[in-house]
Protein backbone atom coordinates (compact mmCIF):
# COMPACT_ATOMS: atom_id res chain seq x y z
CA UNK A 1 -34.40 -35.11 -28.50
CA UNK A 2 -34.20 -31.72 -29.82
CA UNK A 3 -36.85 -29.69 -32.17
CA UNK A 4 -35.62 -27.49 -34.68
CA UNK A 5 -37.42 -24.83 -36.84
CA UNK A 6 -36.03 -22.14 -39.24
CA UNK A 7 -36.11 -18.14 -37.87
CA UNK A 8 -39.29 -16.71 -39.32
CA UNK A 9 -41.68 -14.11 -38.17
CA UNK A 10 -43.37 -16.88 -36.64
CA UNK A 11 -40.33 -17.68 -34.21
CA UNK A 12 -39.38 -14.19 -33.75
CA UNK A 13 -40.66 -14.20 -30.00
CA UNK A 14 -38.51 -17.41 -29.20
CA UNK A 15 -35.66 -16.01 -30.86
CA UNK A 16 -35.63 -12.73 -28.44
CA UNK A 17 -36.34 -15.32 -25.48
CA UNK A 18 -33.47 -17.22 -26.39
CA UNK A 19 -30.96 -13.94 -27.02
CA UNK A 20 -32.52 -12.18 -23.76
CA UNK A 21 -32.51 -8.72 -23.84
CA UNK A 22 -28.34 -8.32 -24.22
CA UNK A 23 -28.62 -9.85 -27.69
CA UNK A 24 -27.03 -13.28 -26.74
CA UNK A 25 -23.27 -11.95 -27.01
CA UNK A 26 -23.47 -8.06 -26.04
CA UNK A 27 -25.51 -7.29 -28.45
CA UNK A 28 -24.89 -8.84 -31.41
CA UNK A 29 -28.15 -10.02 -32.41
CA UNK A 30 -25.59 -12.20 -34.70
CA UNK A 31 -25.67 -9.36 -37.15
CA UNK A 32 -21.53 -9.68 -37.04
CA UNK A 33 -20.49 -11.27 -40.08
CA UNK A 34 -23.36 -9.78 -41.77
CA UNK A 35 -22.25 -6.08 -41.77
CA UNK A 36 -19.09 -4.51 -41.68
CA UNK A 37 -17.22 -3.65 -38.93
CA UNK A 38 -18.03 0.40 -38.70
CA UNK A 39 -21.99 -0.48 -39.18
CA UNK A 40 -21.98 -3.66 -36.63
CA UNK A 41 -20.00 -0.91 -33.82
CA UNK A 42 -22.46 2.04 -35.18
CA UNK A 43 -25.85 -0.53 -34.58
CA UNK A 44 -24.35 -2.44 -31.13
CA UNK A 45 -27.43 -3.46 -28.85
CA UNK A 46 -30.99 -2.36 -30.34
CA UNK A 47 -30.12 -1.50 -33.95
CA UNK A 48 -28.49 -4.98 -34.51
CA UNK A 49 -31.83 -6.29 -33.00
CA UNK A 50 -34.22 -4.17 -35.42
CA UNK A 51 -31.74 -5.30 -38.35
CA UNK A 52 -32.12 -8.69 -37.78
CA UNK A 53 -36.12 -8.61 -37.04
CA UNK A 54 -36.35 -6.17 -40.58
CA UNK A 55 -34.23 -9.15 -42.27
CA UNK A 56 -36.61 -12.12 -40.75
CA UNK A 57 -40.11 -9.47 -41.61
CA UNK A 58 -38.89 -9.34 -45.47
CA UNK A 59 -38.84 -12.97 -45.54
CA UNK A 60 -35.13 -13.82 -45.41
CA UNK A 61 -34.72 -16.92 -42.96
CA UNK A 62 -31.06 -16.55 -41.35
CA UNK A 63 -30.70 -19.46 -39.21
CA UNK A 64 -32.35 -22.74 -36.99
CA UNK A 65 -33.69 -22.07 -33.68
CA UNK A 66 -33.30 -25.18 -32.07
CA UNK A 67 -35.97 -26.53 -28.94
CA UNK A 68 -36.64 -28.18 -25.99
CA UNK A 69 -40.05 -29.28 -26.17
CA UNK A 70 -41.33 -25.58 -26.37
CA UNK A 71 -38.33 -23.91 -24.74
CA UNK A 72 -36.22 -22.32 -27.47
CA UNK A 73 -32.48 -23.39 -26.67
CA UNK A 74 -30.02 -23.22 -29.41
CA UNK A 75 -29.77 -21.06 -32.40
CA UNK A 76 -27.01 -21.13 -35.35
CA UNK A 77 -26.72 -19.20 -38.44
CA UNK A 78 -26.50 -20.37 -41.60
CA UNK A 79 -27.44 -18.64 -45.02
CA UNK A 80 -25.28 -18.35 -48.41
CA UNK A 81 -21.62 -16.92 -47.90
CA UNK A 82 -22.24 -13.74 -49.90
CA UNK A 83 -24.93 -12.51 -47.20
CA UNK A 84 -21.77 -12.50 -44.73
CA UNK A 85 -20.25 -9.58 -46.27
CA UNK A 86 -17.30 -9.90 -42.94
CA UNK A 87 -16.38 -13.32 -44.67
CA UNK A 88 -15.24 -11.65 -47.58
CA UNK A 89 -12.85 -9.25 -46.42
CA UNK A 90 -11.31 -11.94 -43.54
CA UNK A 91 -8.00 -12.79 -44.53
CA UNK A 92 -7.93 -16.20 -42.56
CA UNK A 93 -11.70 -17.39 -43.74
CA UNK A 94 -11.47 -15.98 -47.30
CA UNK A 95 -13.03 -17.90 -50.06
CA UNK A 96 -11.06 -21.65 -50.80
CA UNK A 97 -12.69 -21.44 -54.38
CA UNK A 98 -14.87 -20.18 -56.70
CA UNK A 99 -18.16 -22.94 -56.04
CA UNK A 100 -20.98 -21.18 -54.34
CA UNK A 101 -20.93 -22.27 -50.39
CA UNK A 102 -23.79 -21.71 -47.63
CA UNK A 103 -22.13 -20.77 -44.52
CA UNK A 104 -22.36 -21.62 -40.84
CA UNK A 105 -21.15 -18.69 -39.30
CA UNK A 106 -22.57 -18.61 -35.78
CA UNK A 107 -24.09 -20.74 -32.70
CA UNK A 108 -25.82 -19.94 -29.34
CA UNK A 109 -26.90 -22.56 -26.56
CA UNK A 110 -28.12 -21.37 -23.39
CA UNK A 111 -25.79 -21.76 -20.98
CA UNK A 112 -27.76 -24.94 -19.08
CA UNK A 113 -27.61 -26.64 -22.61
CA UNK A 114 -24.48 -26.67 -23.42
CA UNK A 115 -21.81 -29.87 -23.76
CA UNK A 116 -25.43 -31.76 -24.45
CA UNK A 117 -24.44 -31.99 -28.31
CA UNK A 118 -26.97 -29.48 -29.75
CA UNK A 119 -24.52 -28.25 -31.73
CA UNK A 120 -23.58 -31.22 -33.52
CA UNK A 121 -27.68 -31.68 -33.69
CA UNK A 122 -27.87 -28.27 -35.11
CA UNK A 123 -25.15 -28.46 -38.17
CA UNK A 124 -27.40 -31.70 -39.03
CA UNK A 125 -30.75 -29.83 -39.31
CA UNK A 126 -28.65 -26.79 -40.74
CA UNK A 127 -27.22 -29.21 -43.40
CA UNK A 128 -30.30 -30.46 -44.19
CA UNK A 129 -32.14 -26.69 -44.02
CA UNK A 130 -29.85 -25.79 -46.90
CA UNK A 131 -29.44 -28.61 -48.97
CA UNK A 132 -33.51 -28.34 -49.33
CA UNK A 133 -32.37 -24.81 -50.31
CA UNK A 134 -30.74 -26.28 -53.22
CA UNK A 135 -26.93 -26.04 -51.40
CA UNK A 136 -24.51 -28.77 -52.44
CA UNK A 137 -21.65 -27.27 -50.45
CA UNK A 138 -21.43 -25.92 -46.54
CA UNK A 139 -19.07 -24.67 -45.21
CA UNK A 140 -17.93 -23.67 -41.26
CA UNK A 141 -15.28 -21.64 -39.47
CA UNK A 142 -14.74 -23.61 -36.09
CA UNK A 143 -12.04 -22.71 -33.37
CA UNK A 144 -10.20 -25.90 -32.95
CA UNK A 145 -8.79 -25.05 -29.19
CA UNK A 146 -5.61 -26.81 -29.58
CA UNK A 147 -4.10 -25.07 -26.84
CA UNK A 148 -6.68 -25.67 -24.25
CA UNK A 149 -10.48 -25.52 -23.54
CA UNK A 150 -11.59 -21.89 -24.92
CA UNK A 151 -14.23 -20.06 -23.08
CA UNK A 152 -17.47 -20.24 -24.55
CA UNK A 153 -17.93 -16.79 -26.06
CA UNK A 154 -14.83 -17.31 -28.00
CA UNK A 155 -16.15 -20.57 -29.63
CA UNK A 156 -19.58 -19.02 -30.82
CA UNK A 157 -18.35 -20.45 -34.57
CA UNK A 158 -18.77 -23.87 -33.14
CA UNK A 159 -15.80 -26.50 -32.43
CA UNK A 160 -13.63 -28.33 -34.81
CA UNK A 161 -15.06 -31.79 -32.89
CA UNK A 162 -18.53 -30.89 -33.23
CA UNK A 163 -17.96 -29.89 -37.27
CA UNK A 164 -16.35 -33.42 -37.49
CA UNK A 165 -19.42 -35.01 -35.88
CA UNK A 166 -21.66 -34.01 -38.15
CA UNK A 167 -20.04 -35.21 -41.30
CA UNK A 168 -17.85 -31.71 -42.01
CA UNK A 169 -14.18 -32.29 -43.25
CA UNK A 170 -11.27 -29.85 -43.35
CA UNK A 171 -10.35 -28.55 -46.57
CA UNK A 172 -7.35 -25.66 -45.26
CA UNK A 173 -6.79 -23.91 -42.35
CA UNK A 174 -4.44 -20.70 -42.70
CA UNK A 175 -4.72 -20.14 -38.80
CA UNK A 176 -3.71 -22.93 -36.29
CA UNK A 177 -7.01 -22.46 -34.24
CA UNK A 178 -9.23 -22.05 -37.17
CA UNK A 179 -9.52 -24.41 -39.81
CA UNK A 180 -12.32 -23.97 -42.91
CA UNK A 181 -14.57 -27.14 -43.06
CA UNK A 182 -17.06 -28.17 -45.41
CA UNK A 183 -19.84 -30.93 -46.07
CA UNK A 184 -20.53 -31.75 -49.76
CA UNK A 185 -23.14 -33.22 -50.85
């Protein structure tokens, strides 16, 4: 059974443990769909590491770290749509309507982890994390590898079966491999 805690100051450590010192996915630091593209290439590596330690520090929580006992293992994002200013200008995951939406934008399992279901796990807690936020829609961005098994830095929006899992339906999907899912409350 997996642990899981929200990103604060508190979990900082564990959260550079769990990225290593590339930032998880090159340096990402998942600062992606929180900046736009010039300022994500301009702050690559270190930057997008300070940006998201100055955005945990001023009290902003961004996402779940999930655990294995004491070993941080899992991480996914999840915070209101409008602090995913990428979201907004995507042409594929634009908004479906006008109702206010957390989004689940991004997961990371270490690699001896994965296919263990701690992502499934994690859009539970992440559910639950904003609902106690006052959320009453949220919303994902999966890759539903219809074609064939994706490699696993191409799926770091989790997968269409795992969204299902935890209770997320399909409400359109204006790309074959990526539909836009949500869980209402």
């Amino acid at each position: 059974m997996f642990g899981f805690h929200p990103l604060t100051p508190t979990q900082w450590p564990d959260f550079e443990k769990l990225f290593g010192p590339r930032g998880a996915c090159g340096g990402c630091w998942c600062m992606y769909w929180r900046q736009s593209r010039r300022e994500y290439e301009a702050q690559h590596g270190e930057k997008n590491r300070l940006a998201m330690k100055a955005l945990v520090e001023a009290g902003n929580i961004p996402g779940l770290l999930a655990y294995d006992g004491e070993q941080p293992v899992g991480w996914c994002s999840i915070a209101p749509r409008e602090d995913f200013s990428t979201l907004a200008n995507s042409r594929i995951l634009k908004p479906v309507d006008n109702q206010p939406v957390w989004s689940v934008v991004c997961f990371f399992v270490t690699r001896g982890q994965r296919q263990k279901g701690i992502s499934v796990q994690l859009l539970k807690a992440a559910t639950e994390f904003a609902t106690s936020r006052g959320a009453r829609i949220i919303e994902g961005y999966p890759v539903d590898p219809t074609t064939g098994k994706s490699p696993d830095m191409f799926v770091y929006t989790g997968l269409f079966s795992a969204f299902q899992q935890a209770g997320f339906s399909e409400v359109i999907r204006r790309s074959a491999t990526r539909p836009i899912m949500r869980f209402k409350i």
